[in-house]
PDB file of N, CA and C in Angstrom:
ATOM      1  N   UNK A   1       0.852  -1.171   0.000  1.00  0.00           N
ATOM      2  CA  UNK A   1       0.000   0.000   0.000  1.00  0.00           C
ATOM      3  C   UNK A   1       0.898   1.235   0.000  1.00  0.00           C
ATOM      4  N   UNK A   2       0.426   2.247  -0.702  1.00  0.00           N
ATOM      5  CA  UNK A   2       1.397   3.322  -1.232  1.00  0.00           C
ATOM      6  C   UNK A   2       1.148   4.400   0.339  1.00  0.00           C
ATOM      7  N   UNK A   3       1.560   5.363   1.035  1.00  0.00           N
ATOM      8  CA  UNK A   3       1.581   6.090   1.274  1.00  0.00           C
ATOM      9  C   UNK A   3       0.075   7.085   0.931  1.00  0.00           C
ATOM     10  N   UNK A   4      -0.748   6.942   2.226  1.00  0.00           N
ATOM     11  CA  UNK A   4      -2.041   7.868   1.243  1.00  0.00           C
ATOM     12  C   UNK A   4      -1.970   9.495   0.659  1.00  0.00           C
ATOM     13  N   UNK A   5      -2.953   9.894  -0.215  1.00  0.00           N
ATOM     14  CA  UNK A   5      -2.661  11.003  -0.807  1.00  0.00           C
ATOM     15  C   UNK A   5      -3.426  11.966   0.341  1.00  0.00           C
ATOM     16  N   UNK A   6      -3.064  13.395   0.471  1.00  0.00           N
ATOM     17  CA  UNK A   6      -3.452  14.061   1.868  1.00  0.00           C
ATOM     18  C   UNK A   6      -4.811  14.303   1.341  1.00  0.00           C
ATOM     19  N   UNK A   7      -5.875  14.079   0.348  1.00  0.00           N
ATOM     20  CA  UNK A   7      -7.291  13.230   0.752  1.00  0.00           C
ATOM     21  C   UNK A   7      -7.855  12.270   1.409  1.00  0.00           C
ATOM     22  N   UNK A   8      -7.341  11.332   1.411  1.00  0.00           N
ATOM     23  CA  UNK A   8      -7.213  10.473   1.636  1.00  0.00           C
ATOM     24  C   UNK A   8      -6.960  10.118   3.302  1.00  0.00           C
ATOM     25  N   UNK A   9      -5.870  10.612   3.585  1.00  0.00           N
ATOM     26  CA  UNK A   9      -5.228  11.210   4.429  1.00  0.00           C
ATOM     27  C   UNK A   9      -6.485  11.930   5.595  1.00  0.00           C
ATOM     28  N   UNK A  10      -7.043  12.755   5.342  1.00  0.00           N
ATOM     29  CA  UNK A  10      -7.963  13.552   5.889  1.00  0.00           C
ATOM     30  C   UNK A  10      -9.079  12.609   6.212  1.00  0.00           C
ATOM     31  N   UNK A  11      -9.293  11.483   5.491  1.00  0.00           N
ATOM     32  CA  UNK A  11     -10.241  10.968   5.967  1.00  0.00           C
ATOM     33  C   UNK A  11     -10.208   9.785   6.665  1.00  0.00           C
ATOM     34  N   UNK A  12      -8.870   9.422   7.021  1.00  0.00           N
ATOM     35  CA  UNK A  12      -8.582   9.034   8.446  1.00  0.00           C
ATOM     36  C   UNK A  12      -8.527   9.163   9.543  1.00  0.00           C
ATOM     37  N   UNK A  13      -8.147  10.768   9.337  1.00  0.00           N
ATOM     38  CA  UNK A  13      -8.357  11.702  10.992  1.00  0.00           C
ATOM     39  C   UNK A  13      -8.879  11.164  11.885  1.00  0.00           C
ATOM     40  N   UNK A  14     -10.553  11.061  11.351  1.00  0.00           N
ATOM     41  CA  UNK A  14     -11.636  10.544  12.886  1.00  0.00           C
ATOM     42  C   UNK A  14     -11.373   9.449  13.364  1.00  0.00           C
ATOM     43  N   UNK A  15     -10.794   8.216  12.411  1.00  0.00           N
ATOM     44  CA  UNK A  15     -10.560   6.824  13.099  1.00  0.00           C
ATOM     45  C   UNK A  15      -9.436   7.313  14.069  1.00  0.00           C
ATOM     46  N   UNK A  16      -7.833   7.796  13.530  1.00  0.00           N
ATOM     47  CA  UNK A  16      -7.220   8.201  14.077  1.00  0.00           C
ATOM     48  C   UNK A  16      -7.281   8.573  15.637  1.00  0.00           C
ATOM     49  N   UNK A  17      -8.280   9.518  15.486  1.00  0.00           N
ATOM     50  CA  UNK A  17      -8.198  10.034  17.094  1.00  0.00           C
ATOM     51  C   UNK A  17      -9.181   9.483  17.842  1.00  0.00           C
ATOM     52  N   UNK A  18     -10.280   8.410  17.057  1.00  0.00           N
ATOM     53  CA  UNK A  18     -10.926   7.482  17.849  1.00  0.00           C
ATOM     54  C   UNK A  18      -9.871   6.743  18.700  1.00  0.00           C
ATOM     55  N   UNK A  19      -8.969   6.166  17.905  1.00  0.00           N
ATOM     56  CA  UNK A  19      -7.689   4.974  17.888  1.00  0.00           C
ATOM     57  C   UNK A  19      -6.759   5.866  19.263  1.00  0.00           C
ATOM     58  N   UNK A  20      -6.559   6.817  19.456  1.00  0.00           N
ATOM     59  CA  UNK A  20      -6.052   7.781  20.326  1.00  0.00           C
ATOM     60  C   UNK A  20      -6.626   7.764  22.076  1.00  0.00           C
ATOM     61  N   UNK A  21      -7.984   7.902  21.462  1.00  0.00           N
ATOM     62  CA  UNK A  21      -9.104   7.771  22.448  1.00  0.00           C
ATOM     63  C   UNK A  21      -8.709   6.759  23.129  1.00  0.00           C
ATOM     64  N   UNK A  22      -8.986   5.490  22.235  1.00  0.00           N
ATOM     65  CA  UNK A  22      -8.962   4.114  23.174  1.00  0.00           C
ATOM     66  C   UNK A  22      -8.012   3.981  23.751  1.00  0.00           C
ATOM     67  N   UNK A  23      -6.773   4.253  23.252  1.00  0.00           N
ATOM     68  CA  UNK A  23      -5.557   4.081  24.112  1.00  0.00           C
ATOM     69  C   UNK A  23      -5.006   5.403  25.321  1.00  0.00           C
ATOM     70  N   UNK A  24      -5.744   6.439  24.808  1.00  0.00           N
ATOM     71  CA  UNK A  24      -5.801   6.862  26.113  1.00  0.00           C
ATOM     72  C   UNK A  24      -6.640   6.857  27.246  1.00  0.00           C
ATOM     73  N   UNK A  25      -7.799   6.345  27.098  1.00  0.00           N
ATOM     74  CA  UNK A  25      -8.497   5.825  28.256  1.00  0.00           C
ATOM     75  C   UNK A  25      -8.453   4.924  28.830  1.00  0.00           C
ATOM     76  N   UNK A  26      -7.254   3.657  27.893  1.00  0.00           N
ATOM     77  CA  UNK A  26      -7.102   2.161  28.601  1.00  0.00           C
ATOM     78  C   UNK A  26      -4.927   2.197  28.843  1.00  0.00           C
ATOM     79  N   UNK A  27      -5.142   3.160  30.014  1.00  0.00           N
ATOM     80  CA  UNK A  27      -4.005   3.829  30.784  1.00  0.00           C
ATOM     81  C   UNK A  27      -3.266   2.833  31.392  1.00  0.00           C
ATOM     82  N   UNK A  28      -4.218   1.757  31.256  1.00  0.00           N
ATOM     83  CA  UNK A  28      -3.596   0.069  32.195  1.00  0.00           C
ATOM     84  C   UNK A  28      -3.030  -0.595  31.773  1.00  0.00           C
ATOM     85  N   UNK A  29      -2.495  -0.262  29.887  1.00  0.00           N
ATOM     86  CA  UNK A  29      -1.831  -0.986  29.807  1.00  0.00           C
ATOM     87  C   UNK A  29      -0.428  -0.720  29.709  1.00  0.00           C
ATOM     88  N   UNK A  30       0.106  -2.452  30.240  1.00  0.00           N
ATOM     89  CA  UNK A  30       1.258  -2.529  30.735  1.00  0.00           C
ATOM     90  C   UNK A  30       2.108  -3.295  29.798  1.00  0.00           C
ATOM     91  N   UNK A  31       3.439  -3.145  29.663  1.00  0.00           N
ATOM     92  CA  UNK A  31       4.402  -4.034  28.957  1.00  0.00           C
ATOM     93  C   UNK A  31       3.949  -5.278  29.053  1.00  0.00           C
ATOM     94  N   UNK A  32       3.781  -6.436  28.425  1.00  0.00           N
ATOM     95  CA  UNK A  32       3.517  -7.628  28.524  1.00  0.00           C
ATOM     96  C   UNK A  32       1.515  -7.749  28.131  1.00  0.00           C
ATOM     97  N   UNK A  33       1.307  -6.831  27.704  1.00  0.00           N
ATOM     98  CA  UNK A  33      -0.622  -6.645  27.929  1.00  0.00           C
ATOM     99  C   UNK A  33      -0.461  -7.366  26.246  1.00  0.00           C
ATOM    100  N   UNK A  34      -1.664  -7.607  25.391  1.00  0.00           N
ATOM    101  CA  UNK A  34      -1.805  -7.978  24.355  1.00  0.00           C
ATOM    102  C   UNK A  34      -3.165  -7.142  23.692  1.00  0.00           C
ATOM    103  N   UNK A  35      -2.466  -6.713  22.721  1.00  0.00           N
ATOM    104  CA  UNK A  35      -3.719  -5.951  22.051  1.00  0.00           C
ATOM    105  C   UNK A  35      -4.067  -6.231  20.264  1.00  0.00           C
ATOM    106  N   UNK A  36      -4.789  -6.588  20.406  1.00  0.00           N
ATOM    107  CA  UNK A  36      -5.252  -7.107  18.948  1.00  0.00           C
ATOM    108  C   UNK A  36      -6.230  -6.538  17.560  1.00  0.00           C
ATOM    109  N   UNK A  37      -5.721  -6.233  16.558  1.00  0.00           N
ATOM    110  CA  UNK A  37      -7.024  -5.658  15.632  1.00  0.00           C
ATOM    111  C   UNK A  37      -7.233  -6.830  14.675  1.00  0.00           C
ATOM    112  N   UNK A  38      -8.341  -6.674  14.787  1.00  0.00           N
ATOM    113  CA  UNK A  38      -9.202  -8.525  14.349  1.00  0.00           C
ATOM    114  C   UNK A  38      -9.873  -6.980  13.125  1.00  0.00           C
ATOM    115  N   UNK A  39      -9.811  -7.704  11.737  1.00  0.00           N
ATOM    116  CA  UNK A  39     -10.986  -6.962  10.876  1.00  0.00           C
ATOM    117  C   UNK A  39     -11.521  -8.435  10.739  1.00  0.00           C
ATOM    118  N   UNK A  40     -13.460  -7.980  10.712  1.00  0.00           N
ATOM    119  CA  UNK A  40     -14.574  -8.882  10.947  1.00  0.00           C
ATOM    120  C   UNK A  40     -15.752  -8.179   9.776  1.00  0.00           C
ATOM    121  N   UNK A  41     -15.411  -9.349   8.608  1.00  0.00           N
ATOM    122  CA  UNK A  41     -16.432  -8.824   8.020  1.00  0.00           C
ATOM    123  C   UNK A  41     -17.823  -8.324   8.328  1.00  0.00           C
ATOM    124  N   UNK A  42     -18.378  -7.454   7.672  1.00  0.00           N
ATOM    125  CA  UNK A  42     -19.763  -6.936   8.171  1.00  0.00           C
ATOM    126  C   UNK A  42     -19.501  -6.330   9.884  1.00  0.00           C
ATOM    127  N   UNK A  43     -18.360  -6.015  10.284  1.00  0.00           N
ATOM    128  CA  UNK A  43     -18.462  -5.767  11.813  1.00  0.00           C
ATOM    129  C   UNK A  43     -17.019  -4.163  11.249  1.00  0.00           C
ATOM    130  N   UNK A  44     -16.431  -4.831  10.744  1.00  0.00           N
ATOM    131  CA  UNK A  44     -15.274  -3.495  10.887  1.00  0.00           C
ATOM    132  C   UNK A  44     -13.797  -3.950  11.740  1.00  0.00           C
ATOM    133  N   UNK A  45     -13.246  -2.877  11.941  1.00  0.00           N
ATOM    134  CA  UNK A  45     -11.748  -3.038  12.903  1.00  0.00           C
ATOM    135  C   UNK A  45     -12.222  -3.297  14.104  1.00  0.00           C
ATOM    136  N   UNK A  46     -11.997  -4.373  14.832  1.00  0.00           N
ATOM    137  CA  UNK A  46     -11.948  -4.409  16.420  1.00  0.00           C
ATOM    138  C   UNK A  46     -11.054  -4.424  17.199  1.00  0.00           C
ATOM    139  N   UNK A  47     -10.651  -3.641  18.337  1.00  0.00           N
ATOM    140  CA  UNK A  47     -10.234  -3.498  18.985  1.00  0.00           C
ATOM    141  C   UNK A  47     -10.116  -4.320  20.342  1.00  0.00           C
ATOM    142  N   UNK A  48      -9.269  -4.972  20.623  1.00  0.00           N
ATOM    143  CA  UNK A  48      -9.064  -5.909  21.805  1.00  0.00           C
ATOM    144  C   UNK A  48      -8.088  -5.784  22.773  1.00  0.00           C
ATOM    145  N   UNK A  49      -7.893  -5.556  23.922  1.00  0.00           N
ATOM    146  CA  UNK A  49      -7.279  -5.332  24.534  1.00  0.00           C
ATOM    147  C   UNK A  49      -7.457  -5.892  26.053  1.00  0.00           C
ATOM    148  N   UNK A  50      -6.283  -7.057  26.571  1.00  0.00           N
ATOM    149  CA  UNK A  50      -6.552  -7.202  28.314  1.00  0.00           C
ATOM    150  C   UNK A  50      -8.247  -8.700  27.437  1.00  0.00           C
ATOM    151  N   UNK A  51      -8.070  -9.157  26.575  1.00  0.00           N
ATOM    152  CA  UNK A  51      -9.274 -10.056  26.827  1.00  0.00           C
ATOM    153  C   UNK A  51     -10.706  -9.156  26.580  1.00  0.00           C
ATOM    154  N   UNK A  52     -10.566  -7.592  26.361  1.00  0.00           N
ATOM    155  CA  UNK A  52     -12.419  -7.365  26.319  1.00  0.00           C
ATOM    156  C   UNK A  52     -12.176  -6.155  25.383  1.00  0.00           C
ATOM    157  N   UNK A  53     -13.018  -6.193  24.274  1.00  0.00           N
ATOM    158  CA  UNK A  53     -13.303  -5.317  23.423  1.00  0.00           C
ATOM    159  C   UNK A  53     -13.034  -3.695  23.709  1.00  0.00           C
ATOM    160  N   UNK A  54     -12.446  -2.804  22.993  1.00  0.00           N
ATOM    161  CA  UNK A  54     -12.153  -1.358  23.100  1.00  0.00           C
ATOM    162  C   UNK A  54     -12.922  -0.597  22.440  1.00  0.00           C
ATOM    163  N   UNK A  55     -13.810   0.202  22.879  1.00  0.00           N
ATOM    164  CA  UNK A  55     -14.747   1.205  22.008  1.00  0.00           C
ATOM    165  C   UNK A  55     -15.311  -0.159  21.116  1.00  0.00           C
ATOM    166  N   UNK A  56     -15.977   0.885  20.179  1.00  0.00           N
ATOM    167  CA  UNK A  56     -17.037   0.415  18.934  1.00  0.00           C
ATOM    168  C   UNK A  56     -16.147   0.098  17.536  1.00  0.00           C
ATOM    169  N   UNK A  57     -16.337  -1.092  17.128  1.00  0.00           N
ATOM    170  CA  UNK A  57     -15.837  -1.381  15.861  1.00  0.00           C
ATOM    171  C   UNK A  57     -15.473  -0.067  15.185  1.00  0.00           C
ATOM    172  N   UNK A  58     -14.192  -0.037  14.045  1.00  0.00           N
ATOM    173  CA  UNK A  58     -13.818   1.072  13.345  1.00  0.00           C
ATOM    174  C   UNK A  58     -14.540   0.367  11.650  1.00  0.00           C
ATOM    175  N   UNK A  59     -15.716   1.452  11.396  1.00  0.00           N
ATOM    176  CA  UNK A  59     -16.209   0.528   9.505  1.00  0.00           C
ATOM    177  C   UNK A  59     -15.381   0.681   8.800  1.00  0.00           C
ATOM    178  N   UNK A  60     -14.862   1.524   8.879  1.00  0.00           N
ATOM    179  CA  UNK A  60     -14.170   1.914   7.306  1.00  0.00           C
ATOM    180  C   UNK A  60     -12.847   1.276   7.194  1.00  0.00           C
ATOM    181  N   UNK A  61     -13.007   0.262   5.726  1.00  0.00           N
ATOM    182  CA  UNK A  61     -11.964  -0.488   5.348  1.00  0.00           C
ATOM    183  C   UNK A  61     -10.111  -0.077   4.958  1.00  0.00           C
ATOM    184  N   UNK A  62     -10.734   1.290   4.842  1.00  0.00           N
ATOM    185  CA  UNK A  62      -9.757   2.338   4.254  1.00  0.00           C
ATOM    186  C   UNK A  62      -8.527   2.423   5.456  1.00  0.00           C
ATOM    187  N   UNK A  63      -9.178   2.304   6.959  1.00  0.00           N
ATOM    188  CA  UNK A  63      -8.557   2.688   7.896  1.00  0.00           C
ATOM    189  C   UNK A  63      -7.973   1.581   8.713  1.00  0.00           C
ATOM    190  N   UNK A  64      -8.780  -0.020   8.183  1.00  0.00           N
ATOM    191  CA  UNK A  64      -7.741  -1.086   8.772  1.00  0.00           C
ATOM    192  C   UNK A  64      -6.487  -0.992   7.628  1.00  0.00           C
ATOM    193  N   UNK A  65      -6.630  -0.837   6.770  1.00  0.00           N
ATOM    194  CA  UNK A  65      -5.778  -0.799   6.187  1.00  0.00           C
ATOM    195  C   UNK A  65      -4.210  -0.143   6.137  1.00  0.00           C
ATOM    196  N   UNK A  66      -4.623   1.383   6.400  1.00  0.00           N
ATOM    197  CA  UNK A  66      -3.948   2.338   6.925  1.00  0.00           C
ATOM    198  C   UNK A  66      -3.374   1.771   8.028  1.00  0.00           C
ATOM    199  N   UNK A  67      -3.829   1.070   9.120  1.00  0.00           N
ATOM    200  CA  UNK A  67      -3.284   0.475  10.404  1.00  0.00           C
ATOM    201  C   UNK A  67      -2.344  -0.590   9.924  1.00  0.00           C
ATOM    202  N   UNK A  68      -2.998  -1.466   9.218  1.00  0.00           N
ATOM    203  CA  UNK A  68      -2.305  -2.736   8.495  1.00  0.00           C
ATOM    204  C   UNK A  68      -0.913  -2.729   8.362  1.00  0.00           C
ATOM    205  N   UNK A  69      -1.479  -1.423   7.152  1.00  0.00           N
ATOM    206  CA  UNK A  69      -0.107  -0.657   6.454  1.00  0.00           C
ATOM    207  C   UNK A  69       1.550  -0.425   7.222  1.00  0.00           C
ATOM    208  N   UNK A  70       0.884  -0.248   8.722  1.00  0.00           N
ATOM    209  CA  UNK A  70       2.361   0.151   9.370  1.00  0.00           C
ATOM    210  C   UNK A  70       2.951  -1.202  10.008  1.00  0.00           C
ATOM    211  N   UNK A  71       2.328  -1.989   9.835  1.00  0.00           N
ATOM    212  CA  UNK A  71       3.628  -3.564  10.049  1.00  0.00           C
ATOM    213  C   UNK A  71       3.427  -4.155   8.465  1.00  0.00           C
ATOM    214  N   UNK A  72       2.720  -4.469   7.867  1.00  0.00           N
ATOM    215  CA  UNK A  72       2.726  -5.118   6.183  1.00  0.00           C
ATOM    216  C   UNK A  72       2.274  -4.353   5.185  1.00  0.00           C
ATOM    217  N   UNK A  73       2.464  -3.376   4.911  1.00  0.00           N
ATOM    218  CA  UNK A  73       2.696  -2.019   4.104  1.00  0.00           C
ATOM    219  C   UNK A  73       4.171  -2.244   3.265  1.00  0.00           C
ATOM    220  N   UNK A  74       4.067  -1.263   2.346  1.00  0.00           N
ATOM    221  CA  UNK A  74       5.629  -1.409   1.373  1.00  0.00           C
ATOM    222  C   UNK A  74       6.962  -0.699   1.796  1.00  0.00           C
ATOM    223  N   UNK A  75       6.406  -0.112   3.029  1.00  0.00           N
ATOM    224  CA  UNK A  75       7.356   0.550   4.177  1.00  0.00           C
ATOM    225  C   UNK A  75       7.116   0.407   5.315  1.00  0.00           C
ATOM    226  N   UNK A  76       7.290  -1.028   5.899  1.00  0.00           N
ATOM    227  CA  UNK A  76       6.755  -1.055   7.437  1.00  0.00           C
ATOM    228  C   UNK A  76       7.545  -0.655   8.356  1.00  0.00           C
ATOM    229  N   UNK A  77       7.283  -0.392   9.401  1.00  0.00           N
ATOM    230  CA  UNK A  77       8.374   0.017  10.261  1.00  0.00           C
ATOM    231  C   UNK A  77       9.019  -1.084  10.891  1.00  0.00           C
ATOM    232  N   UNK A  78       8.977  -2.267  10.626  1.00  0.00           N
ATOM    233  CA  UNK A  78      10.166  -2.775  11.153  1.00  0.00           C
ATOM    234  C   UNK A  78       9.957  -4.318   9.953  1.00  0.00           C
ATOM    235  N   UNK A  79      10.921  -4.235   9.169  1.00  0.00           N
ATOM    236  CA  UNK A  79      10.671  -5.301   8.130  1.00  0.00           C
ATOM    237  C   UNK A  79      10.767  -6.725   8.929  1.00  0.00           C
ATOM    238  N   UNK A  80      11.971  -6.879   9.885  1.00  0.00           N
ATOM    239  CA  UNK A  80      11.785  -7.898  10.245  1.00  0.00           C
ATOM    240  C   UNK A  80      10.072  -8.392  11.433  1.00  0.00           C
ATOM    241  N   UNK A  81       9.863  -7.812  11.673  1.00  0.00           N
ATOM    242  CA  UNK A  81       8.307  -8.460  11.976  1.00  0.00           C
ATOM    243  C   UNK A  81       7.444  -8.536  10.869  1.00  0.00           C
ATOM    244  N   UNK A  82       7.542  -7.718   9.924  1.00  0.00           N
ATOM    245  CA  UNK A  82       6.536  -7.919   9.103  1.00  0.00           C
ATOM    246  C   UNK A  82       6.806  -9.589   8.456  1.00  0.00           C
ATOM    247  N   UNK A  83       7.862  -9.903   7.828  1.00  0.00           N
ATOM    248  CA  UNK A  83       8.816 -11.520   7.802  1.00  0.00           C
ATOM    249  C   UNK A  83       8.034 -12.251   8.720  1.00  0.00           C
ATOM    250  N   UNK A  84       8.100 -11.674  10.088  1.00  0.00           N
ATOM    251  CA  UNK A  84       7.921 -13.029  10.935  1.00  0.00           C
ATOM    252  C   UNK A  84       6.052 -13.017  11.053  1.00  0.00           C
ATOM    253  N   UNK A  85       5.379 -11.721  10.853  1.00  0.00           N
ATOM    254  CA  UNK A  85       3.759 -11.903  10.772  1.00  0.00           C
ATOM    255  C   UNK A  85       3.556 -12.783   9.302  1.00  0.00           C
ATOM    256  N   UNK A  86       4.556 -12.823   8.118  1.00  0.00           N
ATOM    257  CA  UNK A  86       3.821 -13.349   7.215  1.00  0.00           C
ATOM    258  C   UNK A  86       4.744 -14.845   7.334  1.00  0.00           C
ATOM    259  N   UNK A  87       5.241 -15.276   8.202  1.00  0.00           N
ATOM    260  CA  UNK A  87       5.706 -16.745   8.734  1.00  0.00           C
ATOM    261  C   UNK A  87       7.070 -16.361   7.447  1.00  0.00           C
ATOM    262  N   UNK A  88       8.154 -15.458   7.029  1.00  0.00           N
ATOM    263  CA  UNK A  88       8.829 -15.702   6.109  1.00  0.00           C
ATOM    264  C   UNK A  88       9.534 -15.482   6.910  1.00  0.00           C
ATOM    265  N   UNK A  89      11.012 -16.590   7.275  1.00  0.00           N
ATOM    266  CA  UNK A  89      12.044 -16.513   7.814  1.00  0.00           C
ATOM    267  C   UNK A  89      12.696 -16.553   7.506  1.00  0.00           C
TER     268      UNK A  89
END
């Protein structure tokens, strides 16, 4: 996935600072915690954290993606996990 265009861009914002939200209201977590984004068709991005759901599903496909993007994207931030999420060693 390319880098979005700042349209594009803009219309991530709200997930964005939804995504902000959740992690600043769930202040508990600690090194060793596990947090998960499950995309669920017909449901959207979910948010998991500690074993129990975070806020309300995120719909828009545009924005798991965008999330996706920063571990298996064409510039992830750290290539070697992206290797070890797609089992290539």
């Amino acid at each position: 996935m390319a880098y979005p265009s700042r349209s594009e861009l803009s219309k991530l914002i709200p997930g964005l600072m939804r995504m902000g939200e959740i992690f600043s209201t769930a202040k508990t977590f600690v090194e060793g915690d596990v947090v998960t984004l499950d995309w669920i068709p017909g449901t959207g991005l979910v948010v998991n954290g500690k074993g129990k759901q975070q806020g309300e599903p995120f719909k828009e496909p545009e924005f798991f993606y965008a999330i996706a993007s920063v571990w298996l994207g064409q510039q992830p931030t750290n290539w070697k996990l992206k290797d070890q999420l797609l089992g290539i060693q």
